[in-house]
C-alpha atoms as a PDB file:
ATOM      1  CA  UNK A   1     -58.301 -33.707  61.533  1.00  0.00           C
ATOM      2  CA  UNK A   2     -59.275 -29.842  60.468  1.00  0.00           C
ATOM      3  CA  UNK A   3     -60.166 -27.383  62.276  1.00  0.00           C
ATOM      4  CA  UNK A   4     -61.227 -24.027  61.616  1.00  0.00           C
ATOM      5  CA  UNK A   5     -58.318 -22.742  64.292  1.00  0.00           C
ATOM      6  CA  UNK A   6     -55.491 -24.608  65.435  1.00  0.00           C
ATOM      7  CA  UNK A   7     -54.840 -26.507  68.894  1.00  0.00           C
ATOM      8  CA  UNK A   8     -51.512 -25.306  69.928  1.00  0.00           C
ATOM      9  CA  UNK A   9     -49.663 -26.988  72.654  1.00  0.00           C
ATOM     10  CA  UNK A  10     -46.822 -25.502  75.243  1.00  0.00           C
ATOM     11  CA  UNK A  11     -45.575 -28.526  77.374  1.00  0.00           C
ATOM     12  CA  UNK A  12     -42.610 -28.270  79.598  1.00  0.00           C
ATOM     13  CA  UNK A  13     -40.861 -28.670  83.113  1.00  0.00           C
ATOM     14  CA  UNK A  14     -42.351 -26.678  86.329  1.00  0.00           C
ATOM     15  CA  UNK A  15     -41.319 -22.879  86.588  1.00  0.00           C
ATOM     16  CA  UNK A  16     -40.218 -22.655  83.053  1.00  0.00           C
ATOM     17  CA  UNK A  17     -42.455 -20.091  82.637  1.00  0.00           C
ATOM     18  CA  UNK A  18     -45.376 -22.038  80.639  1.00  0.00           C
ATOM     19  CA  UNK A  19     -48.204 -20.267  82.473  1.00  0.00           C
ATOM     20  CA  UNK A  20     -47.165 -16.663  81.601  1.00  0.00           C
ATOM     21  CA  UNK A  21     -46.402 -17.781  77.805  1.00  0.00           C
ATOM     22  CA  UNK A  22     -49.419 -19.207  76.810  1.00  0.00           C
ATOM     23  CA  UNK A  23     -51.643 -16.937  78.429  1.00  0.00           C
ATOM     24  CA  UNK A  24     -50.132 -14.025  76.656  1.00  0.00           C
ATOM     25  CA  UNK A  25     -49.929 -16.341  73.173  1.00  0.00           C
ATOM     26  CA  UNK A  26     -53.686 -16.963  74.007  1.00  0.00           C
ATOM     27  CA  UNK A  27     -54.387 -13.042  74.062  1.00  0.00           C
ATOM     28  CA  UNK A  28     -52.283 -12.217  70.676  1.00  0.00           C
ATOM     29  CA  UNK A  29     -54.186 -15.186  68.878  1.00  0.00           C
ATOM     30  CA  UNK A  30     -57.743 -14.454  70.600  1.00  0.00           C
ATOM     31  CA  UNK A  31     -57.603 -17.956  71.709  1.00  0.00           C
ATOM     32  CA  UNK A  32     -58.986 -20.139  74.681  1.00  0.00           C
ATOM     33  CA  UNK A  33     -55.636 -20.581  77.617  1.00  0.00           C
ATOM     34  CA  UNK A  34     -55.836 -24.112  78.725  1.00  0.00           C
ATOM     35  CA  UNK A  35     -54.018 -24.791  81.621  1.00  0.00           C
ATOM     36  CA  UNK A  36     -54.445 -28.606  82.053  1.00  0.00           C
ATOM     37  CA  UNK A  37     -51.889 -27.757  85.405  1.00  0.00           C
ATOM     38  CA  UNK A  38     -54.674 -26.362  86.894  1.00  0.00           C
ATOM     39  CA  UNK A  39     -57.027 -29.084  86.569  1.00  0.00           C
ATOM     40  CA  UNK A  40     -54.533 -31.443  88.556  1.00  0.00           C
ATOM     41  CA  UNK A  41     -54.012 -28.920  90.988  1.00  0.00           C
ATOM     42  CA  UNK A  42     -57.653 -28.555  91.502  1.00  0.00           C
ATOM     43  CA  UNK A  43     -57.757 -32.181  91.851  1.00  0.00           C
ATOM     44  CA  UNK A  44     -55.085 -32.101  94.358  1.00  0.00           C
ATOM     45  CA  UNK A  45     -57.580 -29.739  96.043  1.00  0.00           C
ATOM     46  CA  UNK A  46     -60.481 -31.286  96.183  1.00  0.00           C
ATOM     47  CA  UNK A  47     -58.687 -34.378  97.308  1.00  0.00           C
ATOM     48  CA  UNK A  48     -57.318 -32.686 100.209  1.00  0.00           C
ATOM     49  CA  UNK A  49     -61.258 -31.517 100.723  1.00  0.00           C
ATOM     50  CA  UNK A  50     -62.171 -34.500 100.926  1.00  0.00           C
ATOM     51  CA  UNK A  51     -59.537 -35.682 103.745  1.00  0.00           C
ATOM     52  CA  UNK A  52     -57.228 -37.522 101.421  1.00  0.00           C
ATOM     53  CA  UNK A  53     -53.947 -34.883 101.638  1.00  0.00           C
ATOM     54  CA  UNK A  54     -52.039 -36.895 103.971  1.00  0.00           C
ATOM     55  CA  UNK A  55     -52.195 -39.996 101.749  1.00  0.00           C
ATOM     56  CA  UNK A  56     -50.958 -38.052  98.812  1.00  0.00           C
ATOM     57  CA  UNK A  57     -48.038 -36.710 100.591  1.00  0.00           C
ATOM     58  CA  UNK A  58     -47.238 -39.827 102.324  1.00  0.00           C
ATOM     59  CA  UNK A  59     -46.266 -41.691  98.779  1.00  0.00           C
ATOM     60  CA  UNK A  60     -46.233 -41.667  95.191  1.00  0.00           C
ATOM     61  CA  UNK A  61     -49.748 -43.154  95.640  1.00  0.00           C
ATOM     62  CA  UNK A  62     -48.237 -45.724  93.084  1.00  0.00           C
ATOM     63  CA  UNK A  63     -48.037 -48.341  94.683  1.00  0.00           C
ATOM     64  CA  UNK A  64     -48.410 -46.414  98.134  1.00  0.00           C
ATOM     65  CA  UNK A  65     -51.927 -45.842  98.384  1.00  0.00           C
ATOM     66  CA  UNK A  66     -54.678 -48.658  99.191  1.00  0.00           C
ATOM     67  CA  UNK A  67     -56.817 -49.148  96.382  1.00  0.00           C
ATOM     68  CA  UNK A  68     -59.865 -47.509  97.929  1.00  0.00           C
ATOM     69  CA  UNK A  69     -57.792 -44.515  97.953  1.00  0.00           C
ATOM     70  CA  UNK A  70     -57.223 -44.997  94.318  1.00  0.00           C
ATOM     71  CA  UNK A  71     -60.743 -45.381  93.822  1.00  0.00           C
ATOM     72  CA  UNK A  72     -61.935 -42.225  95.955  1.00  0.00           C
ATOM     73  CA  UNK A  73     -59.121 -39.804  93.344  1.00  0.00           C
ATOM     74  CA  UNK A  74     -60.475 -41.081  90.966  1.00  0.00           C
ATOM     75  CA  UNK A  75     -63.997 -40.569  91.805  1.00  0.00           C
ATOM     76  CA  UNK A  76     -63.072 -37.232  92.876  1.00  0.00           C
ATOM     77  CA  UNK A  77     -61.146 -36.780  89.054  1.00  0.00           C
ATOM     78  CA  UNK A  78     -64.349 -37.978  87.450  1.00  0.00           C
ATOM     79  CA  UNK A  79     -66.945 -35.746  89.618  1.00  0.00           C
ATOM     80  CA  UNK A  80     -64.593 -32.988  89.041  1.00  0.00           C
ATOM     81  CA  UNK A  81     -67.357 -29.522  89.515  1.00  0.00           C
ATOM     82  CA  UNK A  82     -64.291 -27.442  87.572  1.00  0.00           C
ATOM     83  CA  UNK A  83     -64.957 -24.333  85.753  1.00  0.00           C
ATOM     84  CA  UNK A  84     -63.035 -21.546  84.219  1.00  0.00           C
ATOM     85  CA  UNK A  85     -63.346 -18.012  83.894  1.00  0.00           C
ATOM     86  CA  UNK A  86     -61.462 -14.920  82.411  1.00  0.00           C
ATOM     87  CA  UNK A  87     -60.280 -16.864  79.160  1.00  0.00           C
ATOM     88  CA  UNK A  88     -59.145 -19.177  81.509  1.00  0.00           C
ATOM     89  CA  UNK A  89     -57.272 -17.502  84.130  1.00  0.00           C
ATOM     90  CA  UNK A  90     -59.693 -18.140  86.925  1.00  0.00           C
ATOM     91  CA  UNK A  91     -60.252 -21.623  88.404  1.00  0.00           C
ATOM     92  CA  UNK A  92     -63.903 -22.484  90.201  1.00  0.00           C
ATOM     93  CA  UNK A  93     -64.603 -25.512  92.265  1.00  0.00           C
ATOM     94  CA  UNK A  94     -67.952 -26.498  92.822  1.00  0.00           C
ATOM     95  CA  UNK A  95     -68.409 -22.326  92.178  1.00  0.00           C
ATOM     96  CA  UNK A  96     -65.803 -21.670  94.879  1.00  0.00           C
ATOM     97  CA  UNK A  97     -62.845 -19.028  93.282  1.00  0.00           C
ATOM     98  CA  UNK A  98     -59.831 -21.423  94.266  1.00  0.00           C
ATOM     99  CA  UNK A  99     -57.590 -19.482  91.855  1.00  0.00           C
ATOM    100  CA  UNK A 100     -54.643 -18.778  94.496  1.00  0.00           C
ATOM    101  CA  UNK A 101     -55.599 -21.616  96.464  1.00  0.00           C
ATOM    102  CA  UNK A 102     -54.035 -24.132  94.128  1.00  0.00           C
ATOM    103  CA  UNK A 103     -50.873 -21.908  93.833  1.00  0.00           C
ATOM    104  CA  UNK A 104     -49.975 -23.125  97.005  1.00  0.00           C
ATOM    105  CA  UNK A 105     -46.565 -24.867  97.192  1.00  0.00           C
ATOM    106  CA  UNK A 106     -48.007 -28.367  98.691  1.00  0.00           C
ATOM    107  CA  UNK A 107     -50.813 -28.060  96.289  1.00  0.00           C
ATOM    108  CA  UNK A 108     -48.645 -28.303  93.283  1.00  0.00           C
ATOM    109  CA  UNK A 109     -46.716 -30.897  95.098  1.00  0.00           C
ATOM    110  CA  UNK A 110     -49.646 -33.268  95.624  1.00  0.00           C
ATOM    111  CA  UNK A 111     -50.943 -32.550  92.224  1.00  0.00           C
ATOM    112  CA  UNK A 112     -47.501 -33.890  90.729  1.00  0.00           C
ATOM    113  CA  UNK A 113     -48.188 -37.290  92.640  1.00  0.00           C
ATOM    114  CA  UNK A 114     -52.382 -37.330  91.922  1.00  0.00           C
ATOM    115  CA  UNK A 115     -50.798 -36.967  88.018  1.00  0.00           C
ATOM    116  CA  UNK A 116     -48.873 -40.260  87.981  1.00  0.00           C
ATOM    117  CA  UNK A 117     -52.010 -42.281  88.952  1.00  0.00           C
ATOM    118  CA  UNK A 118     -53.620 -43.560  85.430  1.00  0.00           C
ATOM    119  CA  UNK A 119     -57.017 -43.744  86.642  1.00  0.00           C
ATOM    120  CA  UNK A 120     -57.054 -40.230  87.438  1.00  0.00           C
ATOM    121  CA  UNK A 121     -55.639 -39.141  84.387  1.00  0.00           C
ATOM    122  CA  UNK A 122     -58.402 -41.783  81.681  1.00  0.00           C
ATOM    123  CA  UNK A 123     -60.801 -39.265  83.915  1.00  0.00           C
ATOM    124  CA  UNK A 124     -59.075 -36.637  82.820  1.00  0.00           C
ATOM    125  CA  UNK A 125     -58.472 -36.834  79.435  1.00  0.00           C
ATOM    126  CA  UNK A 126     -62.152 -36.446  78.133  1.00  0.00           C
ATOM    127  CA  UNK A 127     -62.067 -33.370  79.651  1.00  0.00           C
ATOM    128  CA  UNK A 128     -59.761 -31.814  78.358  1.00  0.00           C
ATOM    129  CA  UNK A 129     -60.204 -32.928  74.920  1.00  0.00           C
ATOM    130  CA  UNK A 130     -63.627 -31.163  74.988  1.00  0.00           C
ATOM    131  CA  UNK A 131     -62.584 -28.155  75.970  1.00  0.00           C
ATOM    132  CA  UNK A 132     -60.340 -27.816  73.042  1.00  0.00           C
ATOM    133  CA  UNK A 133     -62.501 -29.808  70.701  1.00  0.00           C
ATOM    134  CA  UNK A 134     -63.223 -26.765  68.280  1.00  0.00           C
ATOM    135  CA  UNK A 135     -59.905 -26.130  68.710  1.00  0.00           C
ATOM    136  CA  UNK A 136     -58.417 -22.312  68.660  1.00  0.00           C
ATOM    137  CA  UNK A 137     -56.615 -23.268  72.554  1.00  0.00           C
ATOM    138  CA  UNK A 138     -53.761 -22.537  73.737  1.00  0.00           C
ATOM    139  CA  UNK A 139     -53.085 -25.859  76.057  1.00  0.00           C
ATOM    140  CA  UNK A 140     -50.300 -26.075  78.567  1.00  0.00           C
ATOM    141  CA  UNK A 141     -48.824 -28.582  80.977  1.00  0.00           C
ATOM    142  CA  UNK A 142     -46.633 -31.744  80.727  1.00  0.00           C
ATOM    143  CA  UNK A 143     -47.891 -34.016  78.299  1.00  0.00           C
ATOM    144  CA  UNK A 144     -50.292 -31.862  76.195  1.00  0.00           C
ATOM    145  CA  UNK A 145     -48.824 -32.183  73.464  1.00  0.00           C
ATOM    146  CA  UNK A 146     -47.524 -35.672  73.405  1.00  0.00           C
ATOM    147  CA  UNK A 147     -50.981 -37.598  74.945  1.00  0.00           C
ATOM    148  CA  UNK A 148     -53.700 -35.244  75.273  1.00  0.00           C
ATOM    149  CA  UNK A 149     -53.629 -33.796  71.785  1.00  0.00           C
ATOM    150  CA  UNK A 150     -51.164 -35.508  69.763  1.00  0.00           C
ATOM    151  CA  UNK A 151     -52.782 -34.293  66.895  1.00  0.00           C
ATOM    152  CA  UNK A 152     -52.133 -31.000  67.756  1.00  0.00           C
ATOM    153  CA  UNK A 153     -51.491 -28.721  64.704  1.00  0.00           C
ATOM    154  CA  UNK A 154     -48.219 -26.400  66.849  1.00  0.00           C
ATOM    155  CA  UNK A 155     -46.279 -28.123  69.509  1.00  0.00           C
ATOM    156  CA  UNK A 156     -43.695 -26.076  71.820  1.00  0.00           C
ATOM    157  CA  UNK A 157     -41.646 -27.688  74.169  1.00  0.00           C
ATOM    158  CA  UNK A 158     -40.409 -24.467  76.744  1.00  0.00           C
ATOM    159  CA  UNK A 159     -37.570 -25.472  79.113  1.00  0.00           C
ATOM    160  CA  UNK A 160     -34.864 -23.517  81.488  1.00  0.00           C
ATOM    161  CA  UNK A 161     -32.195 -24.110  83.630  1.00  0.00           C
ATOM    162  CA  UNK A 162     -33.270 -25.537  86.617  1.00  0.00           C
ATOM    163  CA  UNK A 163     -31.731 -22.699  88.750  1.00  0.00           C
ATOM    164  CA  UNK A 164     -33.390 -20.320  86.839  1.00  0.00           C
ATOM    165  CA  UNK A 165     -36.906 -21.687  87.218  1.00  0.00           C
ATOM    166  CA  UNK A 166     -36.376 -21.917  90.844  1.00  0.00           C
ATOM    167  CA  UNK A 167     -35.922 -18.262  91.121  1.00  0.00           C
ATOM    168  CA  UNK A 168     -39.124 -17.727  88.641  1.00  0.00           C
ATOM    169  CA  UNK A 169     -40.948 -19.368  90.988  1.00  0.00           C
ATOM    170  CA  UNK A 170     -39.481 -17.801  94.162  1.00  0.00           C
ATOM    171  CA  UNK A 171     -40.377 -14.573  92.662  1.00  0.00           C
ATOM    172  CA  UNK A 172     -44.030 -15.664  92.320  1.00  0.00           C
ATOM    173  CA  UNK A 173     -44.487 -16.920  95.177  1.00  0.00           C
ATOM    174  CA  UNK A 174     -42.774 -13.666  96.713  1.00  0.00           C
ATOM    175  CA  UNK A 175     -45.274 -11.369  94.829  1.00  0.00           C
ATOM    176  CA  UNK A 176     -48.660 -13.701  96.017  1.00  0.00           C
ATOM    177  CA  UNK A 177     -47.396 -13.131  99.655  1.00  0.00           C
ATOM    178  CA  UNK A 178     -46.084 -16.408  99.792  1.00  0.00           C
ATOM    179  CA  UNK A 179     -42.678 -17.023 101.804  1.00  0.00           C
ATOM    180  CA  UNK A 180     -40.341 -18.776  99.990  1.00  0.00           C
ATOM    181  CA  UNK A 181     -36.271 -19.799  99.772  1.00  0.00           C
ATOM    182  CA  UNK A 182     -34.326 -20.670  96.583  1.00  0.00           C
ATOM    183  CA  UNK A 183     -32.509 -23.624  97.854  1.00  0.00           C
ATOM    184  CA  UNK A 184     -35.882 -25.379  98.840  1.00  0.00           C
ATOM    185  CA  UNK A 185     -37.987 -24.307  95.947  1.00  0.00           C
ATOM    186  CA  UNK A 186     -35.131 -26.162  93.689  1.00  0.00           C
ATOM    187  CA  UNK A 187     -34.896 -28.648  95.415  1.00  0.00           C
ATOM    188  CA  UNK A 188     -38.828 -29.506  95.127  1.00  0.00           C
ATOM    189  CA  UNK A 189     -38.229 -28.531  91.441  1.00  0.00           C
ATOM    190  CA  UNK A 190     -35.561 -30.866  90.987  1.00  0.00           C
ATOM    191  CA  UNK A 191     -38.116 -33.741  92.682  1.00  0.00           C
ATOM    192  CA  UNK A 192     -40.494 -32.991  90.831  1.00  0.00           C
ATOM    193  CA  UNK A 193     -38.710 -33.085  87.555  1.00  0.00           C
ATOM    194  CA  UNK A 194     -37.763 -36.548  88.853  1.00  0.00           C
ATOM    195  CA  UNK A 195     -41.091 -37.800  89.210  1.00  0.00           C
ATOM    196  CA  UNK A 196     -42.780 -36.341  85.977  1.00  0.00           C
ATOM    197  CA  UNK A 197     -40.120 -37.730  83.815  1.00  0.00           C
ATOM    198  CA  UNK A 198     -40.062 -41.155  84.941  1.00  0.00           C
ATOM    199  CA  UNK A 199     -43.374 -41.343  85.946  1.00  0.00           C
ATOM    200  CA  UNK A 200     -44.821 -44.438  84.415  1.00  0.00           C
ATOM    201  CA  UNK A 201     -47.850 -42.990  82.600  1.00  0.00           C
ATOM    202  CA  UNK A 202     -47.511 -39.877  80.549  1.00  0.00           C
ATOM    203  CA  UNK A 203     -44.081 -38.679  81.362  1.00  0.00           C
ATOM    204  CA  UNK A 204     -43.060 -35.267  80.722  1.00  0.00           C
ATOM    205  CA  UNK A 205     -41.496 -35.215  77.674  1.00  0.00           C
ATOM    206  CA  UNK A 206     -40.853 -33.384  74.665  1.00  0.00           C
ATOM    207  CA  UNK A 207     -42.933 -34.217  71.698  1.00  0.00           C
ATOM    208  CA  UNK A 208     -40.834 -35.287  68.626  1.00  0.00           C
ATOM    209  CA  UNK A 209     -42.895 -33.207  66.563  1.00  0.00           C
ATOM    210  CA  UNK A 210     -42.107 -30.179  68.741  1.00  0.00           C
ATOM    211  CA  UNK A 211     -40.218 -26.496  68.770  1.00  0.00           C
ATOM    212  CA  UNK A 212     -38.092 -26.513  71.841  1.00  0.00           C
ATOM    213  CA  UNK A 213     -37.453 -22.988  73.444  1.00  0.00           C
ATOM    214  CA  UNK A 214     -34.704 -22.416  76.153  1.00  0.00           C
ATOM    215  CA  UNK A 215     -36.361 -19.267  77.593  1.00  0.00           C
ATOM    216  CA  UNK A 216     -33.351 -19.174  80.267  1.00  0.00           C
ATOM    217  CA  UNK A 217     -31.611 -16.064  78.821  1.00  0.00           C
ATOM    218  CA  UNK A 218     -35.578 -14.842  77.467  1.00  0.00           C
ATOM    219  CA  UNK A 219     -38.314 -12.578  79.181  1.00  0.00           C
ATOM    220  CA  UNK A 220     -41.986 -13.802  78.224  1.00  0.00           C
ATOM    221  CA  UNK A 221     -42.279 -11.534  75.583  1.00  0.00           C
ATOM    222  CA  UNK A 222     -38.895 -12.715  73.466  1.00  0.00           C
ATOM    223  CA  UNK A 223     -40.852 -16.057  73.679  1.00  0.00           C
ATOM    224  CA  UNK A 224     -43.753 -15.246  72.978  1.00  0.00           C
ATOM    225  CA  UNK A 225     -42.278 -13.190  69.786  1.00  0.00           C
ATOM    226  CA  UNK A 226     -40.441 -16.678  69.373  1.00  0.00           C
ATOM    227  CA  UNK A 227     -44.207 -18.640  68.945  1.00  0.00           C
ATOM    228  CA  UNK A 228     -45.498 -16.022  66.798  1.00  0.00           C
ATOM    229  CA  UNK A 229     -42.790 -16.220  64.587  1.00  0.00           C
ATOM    230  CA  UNK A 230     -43.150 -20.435  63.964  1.00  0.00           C
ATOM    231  CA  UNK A 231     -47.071 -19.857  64.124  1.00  0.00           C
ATOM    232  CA  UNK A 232     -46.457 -17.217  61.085  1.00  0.00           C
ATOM    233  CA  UNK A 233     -44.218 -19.360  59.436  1.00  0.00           C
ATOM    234  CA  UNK A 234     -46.757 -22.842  59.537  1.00  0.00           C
ATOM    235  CA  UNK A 235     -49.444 -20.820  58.703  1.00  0.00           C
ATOM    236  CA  UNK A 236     -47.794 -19.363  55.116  1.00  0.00           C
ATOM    237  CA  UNK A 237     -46.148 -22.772  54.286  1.00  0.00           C
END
């Protein structure tokens, strides 16, 4: 496939630090941020609207929710009234700014377990793959690079001690307002590290194709220096 600017993909575990990356990558290239996180999150959200967040929390919702629970995330996945703002940075929902509100802990939680249902991801995918379709997009998330543009022309795999992405987080969450403890924070991490990998459809993983980055010992802007560098490099080969 060609395109007139590349699709380049930044896939990884939670709290690695994906978010920050690729929306400063996005700003050095002049390119679109794609944070396909935020779409599950807002998912997550709008199930919870719609009086579905106990059944999400209650299970994997594979095989623990009743099919017409299935059936209503997906619907929801499909209807999805999702638009973004700022190069991406800002999330609306049905025009409602829900930008911190799917920052929330439990939202990111029940937007791990919405992700490992395959009907809500096939209403997914189209999505995404238009947004990005003239390519020049920065996409994040867990299987970017690997499903939802496996054609993509850069692939990054970021990654960091689990420890170390706990106290990322912690430190986010600390800034937004938002109590929060080490020890618990990892421990969701660790979960949810659990689930995404072994998750039956689309597990995290990273892309054969793929740079991998340990940004454990790295501030964003050694990694970002990092991409540059193998973007340079693919370009003048």
């Amino acid at each position: 496939m060609s395109r007139p600017r590349p699709i380049v993909t930044i896939d990884g575990p939670a709290g690695a630090g994906k978010s920050t990356v690729s929306r400063a990558l996005a700003d050095r290239l002049g390119f679109v941020y794609l944070d396909t996180g935020a779409i599950y999150r807002t998912v997550a959200l709008a199930a919870d609207d719609e009086g579905l967040g106990e059944a999400i929390d209650r299970s994997d919702l594979a095989p623990g929710a009743s099919p017409a629970e299935i059936a209503r995330l997906e619907a929801i996945a499909a209807g999805l009234a999702i638009g973004f703002e700022d190069g991406g940075r800002r999330v609306r929902l049905a025009g409602r700014d829900v930008s911190a509100e799917i920052r929330r802990p439990e939202v990111g939680q029940r937007a791990s377990k919405v992700s490992a249902i395959p009907e809500v991801r096939r209403a997914l995918l189209d999505l995404q793959r238009r947004i990005a379709a003239g390519g020049g997009v920065v996409a994040e998330g867990r299987d970017v690079g690997t499903v939802v543009f496996p054609d993509a022309e850069v692939k990054f795999f970021l990654t960091a001690a689990p420890l170390v992405r706990a106290e990322r987080r912690v430190g986010d969450l600390r800034e937004r307002g938002i109590p929060a403890d080490v020890d618990q924070v990892l421990a969701e991490i660790e979960a949810r590290d659990a689930r995404d990998s072994k998750r039956a459809v689309a597990p995290l993983a990273c892309p054969v194709d793929a740079v991998t980055i340990d940004s454990s010992g790295l501030d964003a802007h050694a990694v970002v220096a990092r991409m540059e560098e193998v973007l340079t490099s693919r370009k003048n080969a």
